[in-house]
Protein backbone atom coordinates (compact mmCIF):
# COMPACT_ATOMS: atom_id res chain seq x y z
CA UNK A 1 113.90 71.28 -95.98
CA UNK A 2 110.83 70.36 -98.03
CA UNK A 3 111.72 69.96 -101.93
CA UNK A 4 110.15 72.72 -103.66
CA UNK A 5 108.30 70.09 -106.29
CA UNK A 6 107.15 67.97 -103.27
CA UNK A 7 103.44 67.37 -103.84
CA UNK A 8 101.12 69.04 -101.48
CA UNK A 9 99.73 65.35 -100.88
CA UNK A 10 100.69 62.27 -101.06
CA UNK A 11 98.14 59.19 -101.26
CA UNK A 12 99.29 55.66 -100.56
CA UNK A 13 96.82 53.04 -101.54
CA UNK A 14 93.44 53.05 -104.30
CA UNK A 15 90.89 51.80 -103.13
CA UNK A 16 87.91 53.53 -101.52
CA UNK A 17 89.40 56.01 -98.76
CA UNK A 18 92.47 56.51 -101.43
CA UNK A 19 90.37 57.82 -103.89
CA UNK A 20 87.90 60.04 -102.05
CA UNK A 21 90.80 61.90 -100.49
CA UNK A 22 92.26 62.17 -103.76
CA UNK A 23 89.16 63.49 -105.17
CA UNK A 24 88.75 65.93 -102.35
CA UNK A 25 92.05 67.17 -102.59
CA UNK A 26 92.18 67.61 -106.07
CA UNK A 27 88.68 69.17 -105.94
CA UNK A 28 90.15 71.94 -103.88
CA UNK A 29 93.06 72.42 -106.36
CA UNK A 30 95.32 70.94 -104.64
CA UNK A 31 98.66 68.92 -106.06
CA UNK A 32 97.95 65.46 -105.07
CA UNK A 33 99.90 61.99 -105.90
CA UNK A 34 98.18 58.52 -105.70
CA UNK A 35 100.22 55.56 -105.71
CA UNK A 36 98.87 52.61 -105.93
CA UNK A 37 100.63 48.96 -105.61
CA UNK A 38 98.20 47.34 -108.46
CA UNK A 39 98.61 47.16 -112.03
CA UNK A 40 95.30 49.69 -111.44
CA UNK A 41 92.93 50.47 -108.91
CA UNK A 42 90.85 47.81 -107.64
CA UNK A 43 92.93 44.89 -109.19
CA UNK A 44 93.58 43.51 -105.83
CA UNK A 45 91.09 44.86 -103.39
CA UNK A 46 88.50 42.68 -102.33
CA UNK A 47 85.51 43.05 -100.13
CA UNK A 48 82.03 41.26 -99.75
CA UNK A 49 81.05 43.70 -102.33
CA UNK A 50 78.71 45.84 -101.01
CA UNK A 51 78.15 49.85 -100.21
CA UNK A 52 75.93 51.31 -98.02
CA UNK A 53 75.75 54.80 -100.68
CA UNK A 54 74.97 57.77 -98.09
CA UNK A 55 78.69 58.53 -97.52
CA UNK A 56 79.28 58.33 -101.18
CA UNK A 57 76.68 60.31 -102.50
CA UNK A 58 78.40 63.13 -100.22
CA UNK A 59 80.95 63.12 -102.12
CA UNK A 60 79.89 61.86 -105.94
CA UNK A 61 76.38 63.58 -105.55
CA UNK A 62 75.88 61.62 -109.16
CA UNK A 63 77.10 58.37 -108.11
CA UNK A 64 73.82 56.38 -108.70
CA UNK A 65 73.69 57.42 -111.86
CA UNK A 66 76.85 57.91 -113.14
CA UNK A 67 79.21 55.07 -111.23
CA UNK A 68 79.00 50.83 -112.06
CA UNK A 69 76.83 49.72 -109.63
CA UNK A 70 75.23 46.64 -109.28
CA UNK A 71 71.97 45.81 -107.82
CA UNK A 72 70.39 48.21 -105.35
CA UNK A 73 69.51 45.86 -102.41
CA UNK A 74 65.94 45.07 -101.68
CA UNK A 75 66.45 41.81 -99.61
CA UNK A 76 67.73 41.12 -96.75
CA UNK A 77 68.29 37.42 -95.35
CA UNK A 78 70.33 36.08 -92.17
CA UNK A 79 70.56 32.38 -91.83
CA UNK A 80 72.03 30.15 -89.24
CA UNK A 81 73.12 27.07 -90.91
CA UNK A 82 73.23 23.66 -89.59
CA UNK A 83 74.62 20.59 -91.74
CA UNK A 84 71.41 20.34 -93.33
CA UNK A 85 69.09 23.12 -92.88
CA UNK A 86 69.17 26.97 -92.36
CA UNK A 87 66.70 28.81 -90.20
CA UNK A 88 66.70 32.24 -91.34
CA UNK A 89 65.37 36.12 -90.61
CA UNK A 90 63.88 37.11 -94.25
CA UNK A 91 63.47 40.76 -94.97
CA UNK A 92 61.97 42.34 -98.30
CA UNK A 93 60.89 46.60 -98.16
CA UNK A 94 60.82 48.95 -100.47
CA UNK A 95 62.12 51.25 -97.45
CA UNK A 96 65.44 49.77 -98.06
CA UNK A 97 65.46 51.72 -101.29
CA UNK A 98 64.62 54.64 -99.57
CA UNK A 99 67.09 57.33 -101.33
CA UNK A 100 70.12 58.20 -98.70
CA UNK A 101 69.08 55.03 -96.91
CA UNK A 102 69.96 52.41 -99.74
CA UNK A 103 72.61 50.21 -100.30
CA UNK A 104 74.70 48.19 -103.77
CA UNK A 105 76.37 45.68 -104.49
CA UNK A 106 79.42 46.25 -106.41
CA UNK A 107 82.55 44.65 -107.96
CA UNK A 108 85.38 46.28 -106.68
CA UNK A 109 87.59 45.91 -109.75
CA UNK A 110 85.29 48.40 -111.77
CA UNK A 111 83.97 50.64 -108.78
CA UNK A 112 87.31 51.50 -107.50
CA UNK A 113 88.24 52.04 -111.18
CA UNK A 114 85.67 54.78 -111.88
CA UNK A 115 86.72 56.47 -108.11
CA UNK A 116 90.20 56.70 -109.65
CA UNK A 117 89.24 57.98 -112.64
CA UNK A 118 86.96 60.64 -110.81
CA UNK A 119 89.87 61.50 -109.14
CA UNK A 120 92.14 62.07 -112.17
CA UNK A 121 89.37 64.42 -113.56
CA UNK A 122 90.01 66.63 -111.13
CA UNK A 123 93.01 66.59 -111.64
CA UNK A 124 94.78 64.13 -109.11
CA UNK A 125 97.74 61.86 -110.99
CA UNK A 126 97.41 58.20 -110.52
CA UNK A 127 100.25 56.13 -110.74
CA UNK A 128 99.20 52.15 -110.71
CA UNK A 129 102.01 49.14 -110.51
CA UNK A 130 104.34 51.00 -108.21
CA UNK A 131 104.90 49.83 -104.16
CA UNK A 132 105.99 52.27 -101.75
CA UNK A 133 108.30 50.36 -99.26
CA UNK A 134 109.04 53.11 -96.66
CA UNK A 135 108.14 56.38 -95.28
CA UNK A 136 110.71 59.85 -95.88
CA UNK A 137 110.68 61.17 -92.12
CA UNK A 138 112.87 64.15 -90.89
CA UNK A 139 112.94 64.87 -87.35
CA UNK A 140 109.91 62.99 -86.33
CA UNK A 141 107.89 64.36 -89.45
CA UNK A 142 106.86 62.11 -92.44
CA UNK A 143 107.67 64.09 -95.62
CA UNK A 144 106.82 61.69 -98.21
CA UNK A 145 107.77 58.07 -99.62
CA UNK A 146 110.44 56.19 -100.97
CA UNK A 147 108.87 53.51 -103.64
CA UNK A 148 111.83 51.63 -105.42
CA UNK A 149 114.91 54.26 -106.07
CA UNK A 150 112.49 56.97 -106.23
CA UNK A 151 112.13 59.34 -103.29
CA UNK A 152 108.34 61.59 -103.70
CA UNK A 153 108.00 64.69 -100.95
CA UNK A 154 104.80 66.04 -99.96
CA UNK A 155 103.28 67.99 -97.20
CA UNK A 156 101.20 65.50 -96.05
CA UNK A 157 100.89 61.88 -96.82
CA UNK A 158 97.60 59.91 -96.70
CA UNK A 159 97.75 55.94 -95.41
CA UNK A 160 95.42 54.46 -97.35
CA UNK A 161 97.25 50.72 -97.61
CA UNK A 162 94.66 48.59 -96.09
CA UNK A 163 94.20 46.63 -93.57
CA UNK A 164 98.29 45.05 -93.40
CA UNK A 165 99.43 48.72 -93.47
CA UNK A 166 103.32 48.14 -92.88
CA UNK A 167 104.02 51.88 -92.67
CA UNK A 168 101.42 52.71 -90.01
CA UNK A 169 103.39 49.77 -88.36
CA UNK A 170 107.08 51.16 -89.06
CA UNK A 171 105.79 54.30 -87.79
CA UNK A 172 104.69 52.94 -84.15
CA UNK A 173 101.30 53.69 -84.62
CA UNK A 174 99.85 50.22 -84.82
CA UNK A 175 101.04 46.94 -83.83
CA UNK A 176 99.91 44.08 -85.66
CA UNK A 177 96.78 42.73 -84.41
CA UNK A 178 96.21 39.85 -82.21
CA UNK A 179 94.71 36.81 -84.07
CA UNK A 180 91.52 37.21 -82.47
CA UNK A 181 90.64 40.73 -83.55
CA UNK A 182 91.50 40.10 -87.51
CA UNK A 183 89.39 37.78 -89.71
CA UNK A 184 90.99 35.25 -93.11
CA UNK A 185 88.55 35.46 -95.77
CA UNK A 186 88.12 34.12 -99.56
CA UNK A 187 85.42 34.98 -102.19
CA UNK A 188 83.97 33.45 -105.66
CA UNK A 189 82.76 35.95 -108.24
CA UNK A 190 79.95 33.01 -110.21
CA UNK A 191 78.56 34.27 -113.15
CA UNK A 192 74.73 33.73 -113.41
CA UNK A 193 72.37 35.17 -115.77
CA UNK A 194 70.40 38.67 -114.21
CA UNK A 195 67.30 36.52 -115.09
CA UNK A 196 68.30 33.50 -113.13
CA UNK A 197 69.35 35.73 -110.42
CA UNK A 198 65.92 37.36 -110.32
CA UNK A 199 63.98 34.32 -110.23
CA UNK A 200 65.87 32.68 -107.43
CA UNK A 201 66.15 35.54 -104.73
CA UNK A 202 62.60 36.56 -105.71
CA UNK A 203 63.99 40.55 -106.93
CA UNK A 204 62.92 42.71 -109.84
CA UNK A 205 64.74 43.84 -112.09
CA UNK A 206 68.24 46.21 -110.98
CA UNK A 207 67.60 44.78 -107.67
CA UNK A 208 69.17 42.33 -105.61
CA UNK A 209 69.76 40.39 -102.07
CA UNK A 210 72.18 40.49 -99.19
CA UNK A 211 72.70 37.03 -97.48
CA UNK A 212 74.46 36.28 -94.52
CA UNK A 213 75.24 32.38 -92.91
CA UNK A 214 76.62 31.49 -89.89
CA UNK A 215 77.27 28.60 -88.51
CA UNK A 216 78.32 25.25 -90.33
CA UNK A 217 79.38 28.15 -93.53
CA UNK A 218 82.74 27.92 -90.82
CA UNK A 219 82.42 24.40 -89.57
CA UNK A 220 81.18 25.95 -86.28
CA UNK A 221 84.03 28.53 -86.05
CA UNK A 222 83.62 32.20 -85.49
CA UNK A 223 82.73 33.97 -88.48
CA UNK A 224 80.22 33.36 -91.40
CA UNK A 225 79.36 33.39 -94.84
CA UNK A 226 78.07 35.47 -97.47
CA UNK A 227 76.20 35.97 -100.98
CA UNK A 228 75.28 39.17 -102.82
CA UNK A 229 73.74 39.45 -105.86
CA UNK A 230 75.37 41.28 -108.69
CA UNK A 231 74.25 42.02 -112.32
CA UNK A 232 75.50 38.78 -113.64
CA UNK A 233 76.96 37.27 -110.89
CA UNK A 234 77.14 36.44 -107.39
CA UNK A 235 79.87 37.50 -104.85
CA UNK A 236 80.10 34.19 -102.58
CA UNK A 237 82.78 33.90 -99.85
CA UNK A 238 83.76 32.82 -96.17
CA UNK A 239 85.37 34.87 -93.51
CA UNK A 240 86.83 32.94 -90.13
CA UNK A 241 88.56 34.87 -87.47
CA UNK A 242 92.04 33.89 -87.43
CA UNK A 243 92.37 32.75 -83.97
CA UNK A 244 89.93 30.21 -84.57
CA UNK A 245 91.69 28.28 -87.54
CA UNK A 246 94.74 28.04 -85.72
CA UNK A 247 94.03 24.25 -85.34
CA UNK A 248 94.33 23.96 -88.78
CA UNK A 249 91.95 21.23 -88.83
CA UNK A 250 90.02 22.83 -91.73
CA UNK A 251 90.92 25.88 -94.16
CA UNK A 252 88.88 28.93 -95.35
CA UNK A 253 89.58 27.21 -98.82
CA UNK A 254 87.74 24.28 -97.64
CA UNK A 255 84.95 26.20 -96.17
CA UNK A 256 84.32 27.93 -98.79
CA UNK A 257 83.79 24.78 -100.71
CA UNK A 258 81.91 22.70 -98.07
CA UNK A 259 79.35 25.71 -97.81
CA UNK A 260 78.86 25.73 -101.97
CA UNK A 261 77.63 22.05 -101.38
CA UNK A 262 75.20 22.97 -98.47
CA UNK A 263 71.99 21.78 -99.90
CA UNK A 264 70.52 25.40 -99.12
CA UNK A 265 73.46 27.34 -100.87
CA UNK A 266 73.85 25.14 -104.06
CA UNK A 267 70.64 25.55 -105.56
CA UNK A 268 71.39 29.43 -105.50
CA UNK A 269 74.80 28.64 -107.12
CA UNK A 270 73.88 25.44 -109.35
CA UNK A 271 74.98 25.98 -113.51
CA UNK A 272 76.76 29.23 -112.43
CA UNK A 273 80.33 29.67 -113.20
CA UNK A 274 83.22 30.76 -111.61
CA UNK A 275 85.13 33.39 -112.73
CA UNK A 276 87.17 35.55 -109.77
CA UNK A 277 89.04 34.27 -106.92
CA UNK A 278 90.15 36.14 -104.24
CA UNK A 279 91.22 36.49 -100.51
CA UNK A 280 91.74 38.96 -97.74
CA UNK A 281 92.25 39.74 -94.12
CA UNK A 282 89.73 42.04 -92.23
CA UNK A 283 89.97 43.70 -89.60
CA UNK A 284 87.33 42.65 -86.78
CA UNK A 285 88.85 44.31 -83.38
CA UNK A 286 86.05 47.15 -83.91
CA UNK A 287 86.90 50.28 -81.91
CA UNK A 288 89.64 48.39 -79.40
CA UNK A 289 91.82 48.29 -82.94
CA UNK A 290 91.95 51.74 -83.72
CA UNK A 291 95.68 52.87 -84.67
CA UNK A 292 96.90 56.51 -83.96
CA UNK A 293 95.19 58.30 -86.87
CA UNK A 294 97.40 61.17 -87.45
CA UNK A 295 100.76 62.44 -86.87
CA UNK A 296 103.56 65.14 -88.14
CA UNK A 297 102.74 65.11 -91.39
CA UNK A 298 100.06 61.79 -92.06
CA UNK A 299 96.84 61.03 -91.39
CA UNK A 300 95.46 56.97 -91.65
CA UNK A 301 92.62 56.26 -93.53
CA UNK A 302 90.18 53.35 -94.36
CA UNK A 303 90.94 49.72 -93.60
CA UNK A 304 94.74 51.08 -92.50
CA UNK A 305 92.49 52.41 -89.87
CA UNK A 306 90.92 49.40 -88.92
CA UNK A 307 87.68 50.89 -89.54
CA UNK A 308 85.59 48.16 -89.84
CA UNK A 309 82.82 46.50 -88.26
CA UNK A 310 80.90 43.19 -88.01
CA UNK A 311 77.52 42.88 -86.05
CA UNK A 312 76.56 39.50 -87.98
CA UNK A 313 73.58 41.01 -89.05
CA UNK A 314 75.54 43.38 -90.99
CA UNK A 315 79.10 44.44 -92.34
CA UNK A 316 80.30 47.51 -92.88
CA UNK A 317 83.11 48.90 -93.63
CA UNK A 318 83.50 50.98 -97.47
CA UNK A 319 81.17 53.54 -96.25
CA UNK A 320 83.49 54.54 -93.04
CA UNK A 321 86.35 54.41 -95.46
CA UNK A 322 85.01 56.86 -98.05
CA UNK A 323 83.77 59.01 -95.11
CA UNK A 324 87.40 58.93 -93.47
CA UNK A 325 89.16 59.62 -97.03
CA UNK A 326 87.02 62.54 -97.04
CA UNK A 327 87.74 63.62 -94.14
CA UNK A 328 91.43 63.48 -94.44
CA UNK A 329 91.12 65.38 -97.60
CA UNK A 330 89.46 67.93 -95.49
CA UNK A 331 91.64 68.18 -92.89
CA UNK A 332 94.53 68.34 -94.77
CA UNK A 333 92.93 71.25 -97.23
CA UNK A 334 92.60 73.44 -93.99
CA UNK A 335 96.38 72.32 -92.51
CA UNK A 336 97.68 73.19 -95.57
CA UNK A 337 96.24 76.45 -96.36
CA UNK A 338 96.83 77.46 -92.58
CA UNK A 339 100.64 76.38 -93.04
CA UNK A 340 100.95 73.88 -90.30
CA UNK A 341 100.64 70.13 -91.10
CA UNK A 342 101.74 68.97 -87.63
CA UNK A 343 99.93 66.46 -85.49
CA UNK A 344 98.45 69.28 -83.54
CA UNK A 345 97.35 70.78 -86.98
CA UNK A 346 95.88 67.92 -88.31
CA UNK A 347 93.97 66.61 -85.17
CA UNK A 348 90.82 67.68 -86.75
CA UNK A 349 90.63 64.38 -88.45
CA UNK A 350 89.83 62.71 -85.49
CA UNK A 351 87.57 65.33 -84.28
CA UNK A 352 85.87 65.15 -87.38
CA UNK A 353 85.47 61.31 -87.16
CA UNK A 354 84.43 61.55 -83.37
CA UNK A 355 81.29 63.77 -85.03
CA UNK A 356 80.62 61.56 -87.88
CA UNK A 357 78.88 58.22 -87.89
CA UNK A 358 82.09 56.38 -88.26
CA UNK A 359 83.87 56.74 -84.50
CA UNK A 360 80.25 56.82 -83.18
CA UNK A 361 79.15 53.56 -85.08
CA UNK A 362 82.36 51.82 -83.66
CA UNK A 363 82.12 52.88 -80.22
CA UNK A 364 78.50 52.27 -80.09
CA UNK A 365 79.18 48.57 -81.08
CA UNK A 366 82.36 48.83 -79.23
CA UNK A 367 82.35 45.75 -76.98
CA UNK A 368 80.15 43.39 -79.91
CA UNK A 369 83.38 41.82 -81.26
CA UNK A 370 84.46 40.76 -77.95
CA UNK A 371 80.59 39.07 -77.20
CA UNK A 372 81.10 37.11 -80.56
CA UNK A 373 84.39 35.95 -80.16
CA UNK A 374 83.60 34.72 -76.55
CA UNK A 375 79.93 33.07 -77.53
CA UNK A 376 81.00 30.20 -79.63
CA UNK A 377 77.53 28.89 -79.36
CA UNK A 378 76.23 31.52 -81.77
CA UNK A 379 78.26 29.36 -84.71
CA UNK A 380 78.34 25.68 -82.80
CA UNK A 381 74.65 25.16 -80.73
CA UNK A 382 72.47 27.58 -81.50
CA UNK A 383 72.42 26.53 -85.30
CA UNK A 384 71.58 23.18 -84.27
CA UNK A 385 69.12 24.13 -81.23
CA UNK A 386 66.96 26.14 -83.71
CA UNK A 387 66.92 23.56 -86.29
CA UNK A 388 65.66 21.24 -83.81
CA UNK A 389 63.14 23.47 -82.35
CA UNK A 390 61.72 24.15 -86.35
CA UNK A 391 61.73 20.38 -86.99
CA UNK A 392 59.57 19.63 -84.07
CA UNK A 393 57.19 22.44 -84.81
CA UNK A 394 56.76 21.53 -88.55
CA UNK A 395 57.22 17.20 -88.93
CA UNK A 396 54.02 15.67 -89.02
CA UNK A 397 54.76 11.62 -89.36
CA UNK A 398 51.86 10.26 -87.61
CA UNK A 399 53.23 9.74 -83.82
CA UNK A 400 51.53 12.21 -81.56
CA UNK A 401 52.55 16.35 -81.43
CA UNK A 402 53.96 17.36 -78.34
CA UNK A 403 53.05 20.85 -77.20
CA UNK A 404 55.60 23.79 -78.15
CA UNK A 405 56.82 24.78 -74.35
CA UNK A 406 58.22 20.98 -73.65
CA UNK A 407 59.46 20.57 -77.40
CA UNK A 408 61.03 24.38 -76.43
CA UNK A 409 62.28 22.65 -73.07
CA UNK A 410 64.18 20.06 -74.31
CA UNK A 411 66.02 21.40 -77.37
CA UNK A 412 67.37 24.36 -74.98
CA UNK A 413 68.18 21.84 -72.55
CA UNK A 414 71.57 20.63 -74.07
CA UNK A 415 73.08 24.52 -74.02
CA UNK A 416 70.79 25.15 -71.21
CA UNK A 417 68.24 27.77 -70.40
CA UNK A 418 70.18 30.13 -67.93
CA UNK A 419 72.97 29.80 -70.64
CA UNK A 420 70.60 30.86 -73.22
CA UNK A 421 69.18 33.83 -71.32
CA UNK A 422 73.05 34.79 -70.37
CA UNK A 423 73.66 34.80 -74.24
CA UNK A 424 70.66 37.10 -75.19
CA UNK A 425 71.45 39.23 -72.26
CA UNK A 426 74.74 39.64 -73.57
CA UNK A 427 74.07 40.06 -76.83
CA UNK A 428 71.86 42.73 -76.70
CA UNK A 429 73.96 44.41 -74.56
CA UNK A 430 76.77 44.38 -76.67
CA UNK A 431 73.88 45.30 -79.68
């Protein structure tokens, strides 16, 4: 029997698909808890630090305007690294800043901040510094939470605990991933001045760059680097699949400061200061990873979700999360008013995910995680093969030029040219 002061929801977990559901919810009038594990939300969630806005602007239409962003990116760069060089794909439009179509970065310990805050303005409580260590469930139906001695009922309660979600676990509906399908990653805030900034990615003012490295940013492992541009700082970090480290040769730690030496990254760091440290796992199985996403009486949001991916080109992940908080919210509005908050009431979740962007992003890219983790030659080879390719095009020292096709010839020569067309092949199916 349900406590008659249960909440009507329950949300574990602040960050991003935590706080749009307990916007929505609240929005709609309804009685809504969120409980989240730091002293306040966004004290311990980290990300690369960037948004693409579209799925928030659905639900703060204001957000540009009223919410701490940083810098609206303008400029986009890819770079495969080798010990001494970087070849890269440089990108600069003002189409990026087409409105619905743009992207910022952000610091997630202020963002997350103003989502909960949002929240609490319409009338959501927020309760910071509190852990929930298990799930209430009667009969097969969760009910609510039980953080410390305290036991909090609700008609519904929202997973929202990131990525090492220990109650989707406990309730069977994810097992932990294998280390292949989850990445280790650690990231510097370095505090620059906007000016500096400006000058050396070549923005205006209130806009910025998105940079992404891989190769020798992971000693040749799968995964990469990357730098975004923030008012007055940059958010610079390494993430390295876990599978990959297990010879434990070299750390993420250790990555992360071998690639702020790499004489292309330091002169984009150099006199800056660091001021934030942080580290995280993600979540890199794409669609193959997703949990269950609802049950008798929960639904599984955001990074709990696994909804994440990783193309290499791009990352993405805080837009699905808002998107899926949202559509939680929703779905539990309508189970709610119709009186039945069982799985079979609340499957519109994943119906409405299957019709969004997010399930059809995932299972577009569906089989791209498995192509990276497989092509080890994208982080050890193909760095080095282009670097060789661009040195021969552009050293002039006086011995005679050889034509492009044989210089072409014999750097592809050591990976091999059927090799090479394999890898494209593959990649662009996977793409």
């Amino acid at each position: 029997m349900m406590d008659e002061d249960a909440f009507d929801v329950l949300v574990v977990g602040g960050g991003v698909a935590g706080c749009a559901a307990a916007y929505e919810l609240a929005k709609a009038g309804k009685s809504v808890l969120l409980i989240e594990r730091g002293t306040f939300c966004g004290s311990k969630n980290m990300t690369g630090g960037r948004v693409y806005i579209h799925a928030f602007e659905k639900i703060w239409p204001d957000i540009e305007e009223a919410a701490p962003l940083e810098r609206k990116v303008t400029h986009e760069r890819v770079s495969m690294l080798s010990r001494d060089s970087a070849v890269a794909i440089d990108f600069t439009s003002t189409q990026l800043a087409r409105s619905g179509a743009d992207s910022y970065t952000v610091l997630r310990s202020s963002f997350d901040q103003w989502m909960a805050e949002q929240a609490e303005a319409a009338g959501a409580q927020v309760v910071c510094g509190i852990r929930v260590d298990d799930l209430i469930v009667r009969e097969g139906r969760v009910c609510g939470v039980i953080a410390g001695d305290d036991e909090l009922e609700a008609r519904v309660t929202i997973l929202a605990d990131g990525v090492n979600s220990l109650l989707a676990e406990k309730l069977g509906y994810i097992q932990k991933p294998a280390p292949h399908q989850v990445a280790v990653g650690c990231k510097e805030i370095i505090e620059l001045p906007s000016g500096t900034i400006e000058d050396r990615f070549q923005c205006a003012s209130g806009e910025g760059a998105a940079c992404l490295f891989v190769g020798d940013a992971t000693h040749g492992r799968v995964g990469g680097g990357f730098l975004y541009t923030n008012r007055d700082s940059i958010s610079l970090g390494v993430v390295a699949t876990l599978s990959h480290l297990a010879d434990g040769s070299t750390s993420v730690a250790q990555m992360m400061e071998d690639m702020k030496r790499h004489p292309v990254i330091a002169p984009l760091v150099a006199g800056g200061e660091m001021v934030e440290y942080s580290g995280h796992v993600v979540p890199e199985g794409g669609y193959g990873l997703l949990p269950k996403l609802s049950g008798d009486g929960v639904l599984v949001v955001g990074d709990a979700a696994m909804l994440c991916i990783n193309l290499g080109y791009m990352v993405r992940g805080m837009d699905f999360a808002a998107a899926s908080g949202e559509m939680a919210a929703l779905t539990a509005i309508e189970a709610i008013d119709a009186g039945d908050v069982s799985e079979e009431g609340l499957a519109g979740y994943r119906r409405r995910l299957e019709d969004s962007f997010v399930l059809k992003d995932l299972e577009t890219f569906r089989y791209f995680p498995s192509f990276m983790e497989n092509c080890t030659r994208l982080f050890d080879g193909y760095p080095d093969m282009v670097r060789d390719i661009m040195l021969g095009m552009f050293t002039v020292d006086g011995t005679p030029t050889e034509h492009v096709k044989p210089l072409l010839k014999s750097c592809v020569s050591e990976i091999g040219m059927w090799q090479v067309f394999k890898d494209v092949r593959g990649g662009l199916k996977a793409l």
